[in-house]
C-alpha atoms as a PDB file:
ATOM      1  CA  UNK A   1      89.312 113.471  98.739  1.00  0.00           C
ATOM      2  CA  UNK A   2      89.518 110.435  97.564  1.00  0.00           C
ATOM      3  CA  UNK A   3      88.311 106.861  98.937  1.00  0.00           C
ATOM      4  CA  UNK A   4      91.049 104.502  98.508  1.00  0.00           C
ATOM      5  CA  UNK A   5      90.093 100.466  97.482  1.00  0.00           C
ATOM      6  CA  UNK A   6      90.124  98.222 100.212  1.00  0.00           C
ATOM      7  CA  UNK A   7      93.404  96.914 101.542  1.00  0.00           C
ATOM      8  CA  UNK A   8      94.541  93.605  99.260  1.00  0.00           C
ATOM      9  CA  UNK A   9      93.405  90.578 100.142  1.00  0.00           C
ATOM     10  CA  UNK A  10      97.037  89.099 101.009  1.00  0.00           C
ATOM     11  CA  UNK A  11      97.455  91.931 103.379  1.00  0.00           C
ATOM     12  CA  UNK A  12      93.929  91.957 105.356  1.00  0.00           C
ATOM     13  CA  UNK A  13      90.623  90.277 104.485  1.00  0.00           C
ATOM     14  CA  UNK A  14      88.187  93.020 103.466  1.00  0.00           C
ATOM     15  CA  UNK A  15      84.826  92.494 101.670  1.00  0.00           C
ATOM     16  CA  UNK A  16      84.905  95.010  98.778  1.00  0.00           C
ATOM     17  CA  UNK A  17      82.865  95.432  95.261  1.00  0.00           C
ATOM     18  CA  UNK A  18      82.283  91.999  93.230  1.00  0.00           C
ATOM     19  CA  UNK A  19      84.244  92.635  89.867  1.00  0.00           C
ATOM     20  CA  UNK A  20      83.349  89.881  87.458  1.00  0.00           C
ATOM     21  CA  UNK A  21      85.509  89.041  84.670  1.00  0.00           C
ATOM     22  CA  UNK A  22      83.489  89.075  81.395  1.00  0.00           C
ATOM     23  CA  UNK A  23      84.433  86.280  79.007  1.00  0.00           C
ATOM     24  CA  UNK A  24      83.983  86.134  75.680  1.00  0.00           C
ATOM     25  CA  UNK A  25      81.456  83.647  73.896  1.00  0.00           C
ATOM     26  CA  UNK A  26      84.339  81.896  72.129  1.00  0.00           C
ATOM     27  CA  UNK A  27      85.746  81.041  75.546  1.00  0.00           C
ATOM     28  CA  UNK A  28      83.017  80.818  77.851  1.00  0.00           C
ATOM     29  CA  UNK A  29      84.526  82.191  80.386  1.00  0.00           C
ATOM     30  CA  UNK A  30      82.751  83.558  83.755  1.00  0.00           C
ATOM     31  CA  UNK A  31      84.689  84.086  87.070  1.00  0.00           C
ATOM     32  CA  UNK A  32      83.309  86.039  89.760  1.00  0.00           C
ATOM     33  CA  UNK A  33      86.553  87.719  92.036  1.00  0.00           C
ATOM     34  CA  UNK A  34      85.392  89.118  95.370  1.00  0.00           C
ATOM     35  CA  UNK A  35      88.439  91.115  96.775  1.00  0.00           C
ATOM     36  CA  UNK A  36      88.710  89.489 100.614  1.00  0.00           C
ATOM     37  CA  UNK A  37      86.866  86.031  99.834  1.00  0.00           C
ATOM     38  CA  UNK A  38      89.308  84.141  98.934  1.00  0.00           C
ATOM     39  CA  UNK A  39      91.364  81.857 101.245  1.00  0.00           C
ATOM     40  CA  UNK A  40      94.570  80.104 101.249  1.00  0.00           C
ATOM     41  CA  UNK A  41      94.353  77.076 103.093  1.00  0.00           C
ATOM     42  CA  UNK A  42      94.542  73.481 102.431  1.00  0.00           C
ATOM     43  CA  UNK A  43      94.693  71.290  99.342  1.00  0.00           C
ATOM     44  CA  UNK A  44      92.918  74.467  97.613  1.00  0.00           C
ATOM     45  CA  UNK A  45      95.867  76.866  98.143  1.00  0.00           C
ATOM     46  CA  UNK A  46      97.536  76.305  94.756  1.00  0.00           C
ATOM     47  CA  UNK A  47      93.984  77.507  93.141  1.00  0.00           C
ATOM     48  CA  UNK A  48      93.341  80.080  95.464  1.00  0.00           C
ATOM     49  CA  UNK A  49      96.975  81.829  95.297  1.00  0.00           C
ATOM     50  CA  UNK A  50      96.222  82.143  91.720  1.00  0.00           C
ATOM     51  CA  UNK A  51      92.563  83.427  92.039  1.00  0.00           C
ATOM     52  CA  UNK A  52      94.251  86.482  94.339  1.00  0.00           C
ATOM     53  CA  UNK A  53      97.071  87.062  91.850  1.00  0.00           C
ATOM     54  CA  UNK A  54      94.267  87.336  88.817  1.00  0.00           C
ATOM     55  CA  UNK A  55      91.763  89.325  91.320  1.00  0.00           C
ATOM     56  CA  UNK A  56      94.760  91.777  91.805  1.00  0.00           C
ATOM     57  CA  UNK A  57      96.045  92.051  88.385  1.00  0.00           C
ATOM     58  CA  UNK A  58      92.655  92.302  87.167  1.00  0.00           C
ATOM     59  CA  UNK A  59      91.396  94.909  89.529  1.00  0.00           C
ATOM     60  CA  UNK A  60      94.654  96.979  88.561  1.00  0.00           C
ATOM     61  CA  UNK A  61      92.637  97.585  85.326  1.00  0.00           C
ATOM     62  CA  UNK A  62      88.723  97.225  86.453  1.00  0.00           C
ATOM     63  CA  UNK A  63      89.495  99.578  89.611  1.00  0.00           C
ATOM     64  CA  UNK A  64      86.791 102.158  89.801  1.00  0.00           C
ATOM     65  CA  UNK A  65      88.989 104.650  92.275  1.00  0.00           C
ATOM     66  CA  UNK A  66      90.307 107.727  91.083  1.00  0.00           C
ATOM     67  CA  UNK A  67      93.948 106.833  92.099  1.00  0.00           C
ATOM     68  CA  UNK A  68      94.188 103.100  90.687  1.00  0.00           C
ATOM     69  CA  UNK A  69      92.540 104.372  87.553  1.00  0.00           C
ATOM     70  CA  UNK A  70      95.382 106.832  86.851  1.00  0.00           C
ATOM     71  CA  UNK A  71      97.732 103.802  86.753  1.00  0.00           C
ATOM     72  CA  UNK A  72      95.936 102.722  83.370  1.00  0.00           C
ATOM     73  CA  UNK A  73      98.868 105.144  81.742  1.00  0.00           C
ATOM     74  CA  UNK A  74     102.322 106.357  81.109  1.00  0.00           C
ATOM     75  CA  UNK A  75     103.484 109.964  81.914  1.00  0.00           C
ATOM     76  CA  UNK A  76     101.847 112.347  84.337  1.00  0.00           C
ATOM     77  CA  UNK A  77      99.146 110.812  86.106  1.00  0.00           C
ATOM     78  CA  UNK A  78      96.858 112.609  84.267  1.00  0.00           C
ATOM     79  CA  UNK A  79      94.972 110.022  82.194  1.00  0.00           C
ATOM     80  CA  UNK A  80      96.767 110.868  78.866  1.00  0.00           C
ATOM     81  CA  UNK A  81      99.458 108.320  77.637  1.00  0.00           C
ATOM     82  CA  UNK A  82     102.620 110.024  77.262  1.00  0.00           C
ATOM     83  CA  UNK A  83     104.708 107.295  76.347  1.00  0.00           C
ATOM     84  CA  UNK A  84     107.422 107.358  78.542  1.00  0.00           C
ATOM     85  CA  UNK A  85     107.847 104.198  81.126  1.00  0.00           C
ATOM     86  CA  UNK A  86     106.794 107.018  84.024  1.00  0.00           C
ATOM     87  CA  UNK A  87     104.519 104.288  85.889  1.00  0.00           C
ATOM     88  CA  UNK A  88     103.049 103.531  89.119  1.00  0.00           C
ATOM     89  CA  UNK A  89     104.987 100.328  89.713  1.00  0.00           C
ATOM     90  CA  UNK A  90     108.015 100.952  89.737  1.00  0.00           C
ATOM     91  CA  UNK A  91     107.551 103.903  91.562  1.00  0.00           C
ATOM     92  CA  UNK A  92     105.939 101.158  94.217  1.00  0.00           C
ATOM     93  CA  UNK A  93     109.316  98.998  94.252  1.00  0.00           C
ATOM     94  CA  UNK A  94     111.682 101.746  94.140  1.00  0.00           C
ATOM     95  CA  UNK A  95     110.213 103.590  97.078  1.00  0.00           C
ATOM     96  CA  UNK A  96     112.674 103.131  99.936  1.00  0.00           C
ATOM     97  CA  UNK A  97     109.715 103.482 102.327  1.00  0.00           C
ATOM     98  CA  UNK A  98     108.417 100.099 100.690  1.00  0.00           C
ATOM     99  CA  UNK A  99     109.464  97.072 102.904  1.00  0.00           C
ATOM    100  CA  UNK A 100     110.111  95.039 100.058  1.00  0.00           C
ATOM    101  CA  UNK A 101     111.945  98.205  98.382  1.00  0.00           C
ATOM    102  CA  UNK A 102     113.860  95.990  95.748  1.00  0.00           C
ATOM    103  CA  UNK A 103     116.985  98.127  96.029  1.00  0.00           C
ATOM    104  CA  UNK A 104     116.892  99.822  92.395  1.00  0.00           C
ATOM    105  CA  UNK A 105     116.623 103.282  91.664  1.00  0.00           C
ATOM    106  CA  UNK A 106     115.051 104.854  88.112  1.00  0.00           C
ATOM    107  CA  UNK A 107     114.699 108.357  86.846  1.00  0.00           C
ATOM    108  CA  UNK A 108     112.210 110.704  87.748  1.00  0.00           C
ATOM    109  CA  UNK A 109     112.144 111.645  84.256  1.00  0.00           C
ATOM    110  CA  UNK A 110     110.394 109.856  81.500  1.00  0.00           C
ATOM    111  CA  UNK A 111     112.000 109.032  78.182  1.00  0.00           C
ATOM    112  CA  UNK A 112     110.258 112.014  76.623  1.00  0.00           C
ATOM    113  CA  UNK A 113     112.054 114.465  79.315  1.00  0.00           C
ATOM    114  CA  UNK A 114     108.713 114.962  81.090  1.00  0.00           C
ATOM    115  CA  UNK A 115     109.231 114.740  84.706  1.00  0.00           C
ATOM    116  CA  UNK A 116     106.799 111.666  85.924  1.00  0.00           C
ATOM    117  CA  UNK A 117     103.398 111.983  87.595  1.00  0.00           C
ATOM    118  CA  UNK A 118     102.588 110.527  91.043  1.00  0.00           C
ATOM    119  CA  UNK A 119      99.216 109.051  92.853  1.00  0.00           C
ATOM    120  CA  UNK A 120      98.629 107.273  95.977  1.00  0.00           C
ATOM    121  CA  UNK A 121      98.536 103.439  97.064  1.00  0.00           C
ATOM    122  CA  UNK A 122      99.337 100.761  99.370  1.00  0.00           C
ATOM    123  CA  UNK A 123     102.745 100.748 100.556  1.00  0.00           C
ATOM    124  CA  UNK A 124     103.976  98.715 103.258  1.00  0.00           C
ATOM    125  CA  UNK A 125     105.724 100.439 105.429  1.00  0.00           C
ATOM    126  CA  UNK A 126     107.493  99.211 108.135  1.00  0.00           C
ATOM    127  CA  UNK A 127     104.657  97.160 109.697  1.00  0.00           C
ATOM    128  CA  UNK A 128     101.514  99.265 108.221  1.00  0.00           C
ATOM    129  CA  UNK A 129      99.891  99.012 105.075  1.00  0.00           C
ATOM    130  CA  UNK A 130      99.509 102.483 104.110  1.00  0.00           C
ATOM    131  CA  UNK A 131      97.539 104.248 101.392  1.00  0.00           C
ATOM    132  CA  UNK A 132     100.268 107.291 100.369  1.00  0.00           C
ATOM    133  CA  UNK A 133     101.761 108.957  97.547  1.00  0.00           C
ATOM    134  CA  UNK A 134     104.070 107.468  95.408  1.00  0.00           C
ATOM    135  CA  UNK A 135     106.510 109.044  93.065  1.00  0.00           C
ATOM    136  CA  UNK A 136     106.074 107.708  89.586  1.00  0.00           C
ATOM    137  CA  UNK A 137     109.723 106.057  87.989  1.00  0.00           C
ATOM    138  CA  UNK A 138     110.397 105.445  84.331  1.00  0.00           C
ATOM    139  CA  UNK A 139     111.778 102.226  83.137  1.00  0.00           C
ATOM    140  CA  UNK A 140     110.378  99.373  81.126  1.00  0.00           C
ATOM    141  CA  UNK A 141     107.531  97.884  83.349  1.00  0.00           C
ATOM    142  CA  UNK A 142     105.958  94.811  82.543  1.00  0.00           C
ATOM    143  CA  UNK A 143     107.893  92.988  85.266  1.00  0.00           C
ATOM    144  CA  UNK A 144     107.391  95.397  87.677  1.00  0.00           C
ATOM    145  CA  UNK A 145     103.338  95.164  87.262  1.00  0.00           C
ATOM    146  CA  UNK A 146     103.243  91.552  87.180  1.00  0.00           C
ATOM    147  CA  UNK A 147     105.312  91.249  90.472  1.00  0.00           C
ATOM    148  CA  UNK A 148     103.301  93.696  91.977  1.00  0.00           C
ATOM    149  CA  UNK A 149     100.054  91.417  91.364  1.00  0.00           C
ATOM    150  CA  UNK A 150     102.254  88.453  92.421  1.00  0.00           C
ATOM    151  CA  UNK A 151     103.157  90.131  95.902  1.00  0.00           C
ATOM    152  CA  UNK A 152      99.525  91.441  96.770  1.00  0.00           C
ATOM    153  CA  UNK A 153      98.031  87.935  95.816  1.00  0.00           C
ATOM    154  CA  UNK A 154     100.337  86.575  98.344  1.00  0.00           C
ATOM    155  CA  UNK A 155     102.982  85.075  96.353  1.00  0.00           C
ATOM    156  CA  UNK A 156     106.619  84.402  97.052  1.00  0.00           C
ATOM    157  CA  UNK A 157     108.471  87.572  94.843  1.00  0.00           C
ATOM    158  CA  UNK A 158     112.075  86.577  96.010  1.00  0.00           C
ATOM    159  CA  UNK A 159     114.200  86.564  93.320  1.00  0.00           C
ATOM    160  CA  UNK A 160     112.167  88.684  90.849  1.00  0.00           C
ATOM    161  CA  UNK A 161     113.565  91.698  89.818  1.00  0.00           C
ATOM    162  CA  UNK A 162     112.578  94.332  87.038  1.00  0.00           C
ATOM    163  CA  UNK A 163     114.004  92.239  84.167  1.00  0.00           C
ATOM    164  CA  UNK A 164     110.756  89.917  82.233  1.00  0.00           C
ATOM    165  CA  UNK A 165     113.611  87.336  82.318  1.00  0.00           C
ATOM    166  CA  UNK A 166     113.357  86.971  85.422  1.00  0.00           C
ATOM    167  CA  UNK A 167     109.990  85.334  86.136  1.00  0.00           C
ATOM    168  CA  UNK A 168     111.631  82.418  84.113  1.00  0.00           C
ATOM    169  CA  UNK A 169     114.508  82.095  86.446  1.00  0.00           C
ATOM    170  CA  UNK A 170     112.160  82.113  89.504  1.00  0.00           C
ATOM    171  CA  UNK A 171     110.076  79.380  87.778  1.00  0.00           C
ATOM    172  CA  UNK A 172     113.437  77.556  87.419  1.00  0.00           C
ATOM    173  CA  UNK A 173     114.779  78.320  90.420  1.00  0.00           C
ATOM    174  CA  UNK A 174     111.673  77.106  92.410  1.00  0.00           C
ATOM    175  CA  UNK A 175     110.164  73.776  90.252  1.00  0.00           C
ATOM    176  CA  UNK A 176     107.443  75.950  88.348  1.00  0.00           C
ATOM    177  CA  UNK A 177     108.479  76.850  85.161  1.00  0.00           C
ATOM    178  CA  UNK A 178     106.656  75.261  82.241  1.00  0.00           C
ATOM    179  CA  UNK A 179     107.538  75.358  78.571  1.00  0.00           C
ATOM    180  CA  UNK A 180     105.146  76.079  75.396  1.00  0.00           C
ATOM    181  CA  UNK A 181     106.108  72.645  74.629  1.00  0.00           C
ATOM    182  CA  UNK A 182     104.657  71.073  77.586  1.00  0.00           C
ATOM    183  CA  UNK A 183     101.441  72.929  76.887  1.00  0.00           C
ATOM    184  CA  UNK A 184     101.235  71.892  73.753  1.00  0.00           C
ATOM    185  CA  UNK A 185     102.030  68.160  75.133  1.00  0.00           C
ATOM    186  CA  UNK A 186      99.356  68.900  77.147  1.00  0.00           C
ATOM    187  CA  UNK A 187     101.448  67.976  80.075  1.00  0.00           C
ATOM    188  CA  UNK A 188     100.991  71.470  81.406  1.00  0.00           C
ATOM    189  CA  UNK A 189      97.975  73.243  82.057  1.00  0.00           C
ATOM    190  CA  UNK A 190      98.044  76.932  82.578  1.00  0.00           C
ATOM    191  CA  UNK A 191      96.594  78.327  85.604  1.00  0.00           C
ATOM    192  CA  UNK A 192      95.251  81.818  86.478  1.00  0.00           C
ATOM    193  CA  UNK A 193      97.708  83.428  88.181  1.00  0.00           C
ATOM    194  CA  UNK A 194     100.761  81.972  86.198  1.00  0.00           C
ATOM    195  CA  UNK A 195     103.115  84.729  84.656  1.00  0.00           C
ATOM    196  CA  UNK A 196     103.628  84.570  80.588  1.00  0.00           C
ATOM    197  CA  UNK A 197     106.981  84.787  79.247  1.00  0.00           C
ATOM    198  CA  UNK A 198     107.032  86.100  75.466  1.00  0.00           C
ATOM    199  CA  UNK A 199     109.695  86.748  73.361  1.00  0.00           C
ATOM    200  CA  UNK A 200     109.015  88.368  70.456  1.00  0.00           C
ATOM    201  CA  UNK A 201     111.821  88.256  68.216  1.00  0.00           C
ATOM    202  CA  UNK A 202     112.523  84.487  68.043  1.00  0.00           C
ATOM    203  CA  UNK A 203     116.775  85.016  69.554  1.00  0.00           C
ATOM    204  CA  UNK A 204     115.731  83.539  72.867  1.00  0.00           C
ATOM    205  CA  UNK A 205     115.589  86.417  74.969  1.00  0.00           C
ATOM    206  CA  UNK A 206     112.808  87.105  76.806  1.00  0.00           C
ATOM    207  CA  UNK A 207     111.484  90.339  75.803  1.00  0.00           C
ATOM    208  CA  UNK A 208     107.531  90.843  78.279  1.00  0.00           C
ATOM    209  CA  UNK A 209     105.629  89.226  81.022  1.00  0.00           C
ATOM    210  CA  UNK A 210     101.850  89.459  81.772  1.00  0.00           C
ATOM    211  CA  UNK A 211      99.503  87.807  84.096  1.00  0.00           C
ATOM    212  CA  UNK A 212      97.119  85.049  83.211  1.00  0.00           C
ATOM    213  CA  UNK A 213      93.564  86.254  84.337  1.00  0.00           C
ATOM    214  CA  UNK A 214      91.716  83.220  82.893  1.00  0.00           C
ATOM    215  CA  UNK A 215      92.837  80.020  80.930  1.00  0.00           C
ATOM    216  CA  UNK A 216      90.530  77.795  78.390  1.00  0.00           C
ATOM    217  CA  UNK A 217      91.821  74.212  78.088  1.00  0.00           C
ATOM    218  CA  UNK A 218      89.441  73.546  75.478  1.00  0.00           C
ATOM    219  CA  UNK A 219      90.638  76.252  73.070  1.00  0.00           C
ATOM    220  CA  UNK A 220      94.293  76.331  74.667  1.00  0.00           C
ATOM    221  CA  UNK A 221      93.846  80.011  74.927  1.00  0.00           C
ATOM    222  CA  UNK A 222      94.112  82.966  77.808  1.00  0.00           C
ATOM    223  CA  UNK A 223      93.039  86.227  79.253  1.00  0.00           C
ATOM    224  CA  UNK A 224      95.683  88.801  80.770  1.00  0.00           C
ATOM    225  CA  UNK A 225      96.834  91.788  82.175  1.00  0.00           C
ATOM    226  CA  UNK A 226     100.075  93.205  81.172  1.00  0.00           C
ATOM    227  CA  UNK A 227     102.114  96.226  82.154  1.00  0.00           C
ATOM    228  CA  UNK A 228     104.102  98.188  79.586  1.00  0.00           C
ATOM    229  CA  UNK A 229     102.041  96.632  76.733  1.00  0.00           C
ATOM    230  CA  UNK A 230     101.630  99.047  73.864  1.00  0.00           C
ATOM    231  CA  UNK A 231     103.499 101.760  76.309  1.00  0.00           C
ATOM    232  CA  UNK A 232     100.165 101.241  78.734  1.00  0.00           C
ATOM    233  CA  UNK A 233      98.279  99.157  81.491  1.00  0.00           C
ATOM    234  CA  UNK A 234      96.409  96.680  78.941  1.00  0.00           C
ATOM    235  CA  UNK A 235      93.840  94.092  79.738  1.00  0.00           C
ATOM    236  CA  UNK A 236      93.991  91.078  76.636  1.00  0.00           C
ATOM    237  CA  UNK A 237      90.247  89.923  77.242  1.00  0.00           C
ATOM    238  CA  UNK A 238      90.039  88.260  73.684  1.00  0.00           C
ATOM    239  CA  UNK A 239      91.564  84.815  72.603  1.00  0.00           C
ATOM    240  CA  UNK A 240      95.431  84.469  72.937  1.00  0.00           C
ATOM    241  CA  UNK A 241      96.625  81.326  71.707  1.00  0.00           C
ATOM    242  CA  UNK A 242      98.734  79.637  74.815  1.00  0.00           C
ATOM    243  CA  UNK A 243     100.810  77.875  72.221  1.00  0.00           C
ATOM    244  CA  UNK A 244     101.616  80.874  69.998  1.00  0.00           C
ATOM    245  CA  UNK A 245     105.195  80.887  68.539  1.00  0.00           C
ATOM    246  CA  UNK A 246     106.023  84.505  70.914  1.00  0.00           C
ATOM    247  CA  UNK A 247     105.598  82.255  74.351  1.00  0.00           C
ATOM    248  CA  UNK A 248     108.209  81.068  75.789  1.00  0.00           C
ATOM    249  CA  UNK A 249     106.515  79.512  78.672  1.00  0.00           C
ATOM    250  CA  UNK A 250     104.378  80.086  82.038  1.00  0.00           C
ATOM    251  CA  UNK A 251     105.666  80.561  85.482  1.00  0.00           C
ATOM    252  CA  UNK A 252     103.400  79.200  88.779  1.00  0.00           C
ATOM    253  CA  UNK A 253     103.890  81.257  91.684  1.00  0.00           C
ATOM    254  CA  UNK A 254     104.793  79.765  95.308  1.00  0.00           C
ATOM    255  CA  UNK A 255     102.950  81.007  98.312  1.00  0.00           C
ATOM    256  CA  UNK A 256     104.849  82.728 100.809  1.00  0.00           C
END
């Protein structure tokens, strides 16, 4: 049988394993993210909401249990990238169990016709957190995973949806979007926890969204986690210019 993690810090506050992010030496980088440590609370709570979204993204790809693990990958469940959207999250926000069920329904079949995998997690159903299986979906993902790290950090998710557009409309919506520009202007400073918009073709759509799990001001450059990045759970632990012509901009989260 298997163990499952401890419950997310947003939900209940449970010491669990110390997972340290490991920098590299070109951005000296070092933050230790203790899964239940963190609080929300006074003038801090900006930092701290951001320090649970990056613990929870982050520990999406660090987790050492058998059942987060297996969300690494497209396809079966199985460890082996199949390379057809079949993923964990939106199986997690499609679930009409969920409480925050987002209303949406995908296939149960993957792009390649394999029928998806499942695993267990935390769902929240009704009022109980519980650790059950969940039936994989297939659809692009990468705004599926970041909510999901939003929502478990403790972040406000109303208004996000499975489009990567529409992190940018929440930041709009809600005061916290930031443009490249303003980074570059250095009248914005990215923040862990802040989603990246990219758009990769230059026609100003916005194409992918990942999660900032460390920022350097001094080299204007990131860490993060993104879903649905080269058709798999990816963690980007090397330099990533926060300027780069594919950004579009950053969105903060609000607490709930």
């Amino acid at each position: 049988m298997t163990t499952p993690p401890p419950i997310p810090p947003a939900a209940v506050p449970v010491p669990g394993r110390r997972r340290t992010l490991k920098a590299t030496a070109v951005l000296a980088l070092t933050a230790g993210l203790t899964f239940g440590e963190l609080t929300m609370a006074g003038p801090a709570q900006a930092a701290a909401l951001g320090d649970r979204i990056a613990s929870q993204a982050l520990g999406q790809y660090t987790s050492d249990n058998a059942e987060v693990r297996k969300r690494r990958y497209e396809g079966a469940a199985n460890g082996i990238n199949a390379k057809n959207n079949c993923n964990f999250y939106t199986g997690f926000w499609t679930d009409p169990r969920n409480r925050r069920f987002d209303g949406t329904n995908a296939p149960r079949t993957g792009t390649n016709g394999a029928t998806c995998g499942k695993s267990k997690g935390y769902v929240n159903i009704g009022d109980t957190r519980t650790w059950t299986t969940v039936n994989w979906k297939s659809r692009a993902w990468c705004s599926d995973f970041a909510k999901y790290a939003w929502y478990w950090g403790g972040a406000k998710v109303t208004g996000l949806n499975a489009a990567a557009a529409s992190f940018r409309d929440y930041g709009r919506a809600n005061g916290t979007w930031h443009t490249r520009a303003q980074v570059e202007a250095n009248t914005y400073v990215p923040k862990k926890g802040d989603a990246v918009s990219y758009d990769w073709n230059g026609d100003g759509v916005i194409d992918h969204v990942g999660v900032l799990t460390a920022y350097s001001t001094r080299y204007k450059a990131y860490f993060s986690v993104e879903g649905n990045s080269s058709e798999k759970l990816n963690y980007k632990n090397t330099k990533q210019s926060a300027v780069s012509r594919y950004v579009v901009g950053y969105t903060s989260p609000k607490p709930l």
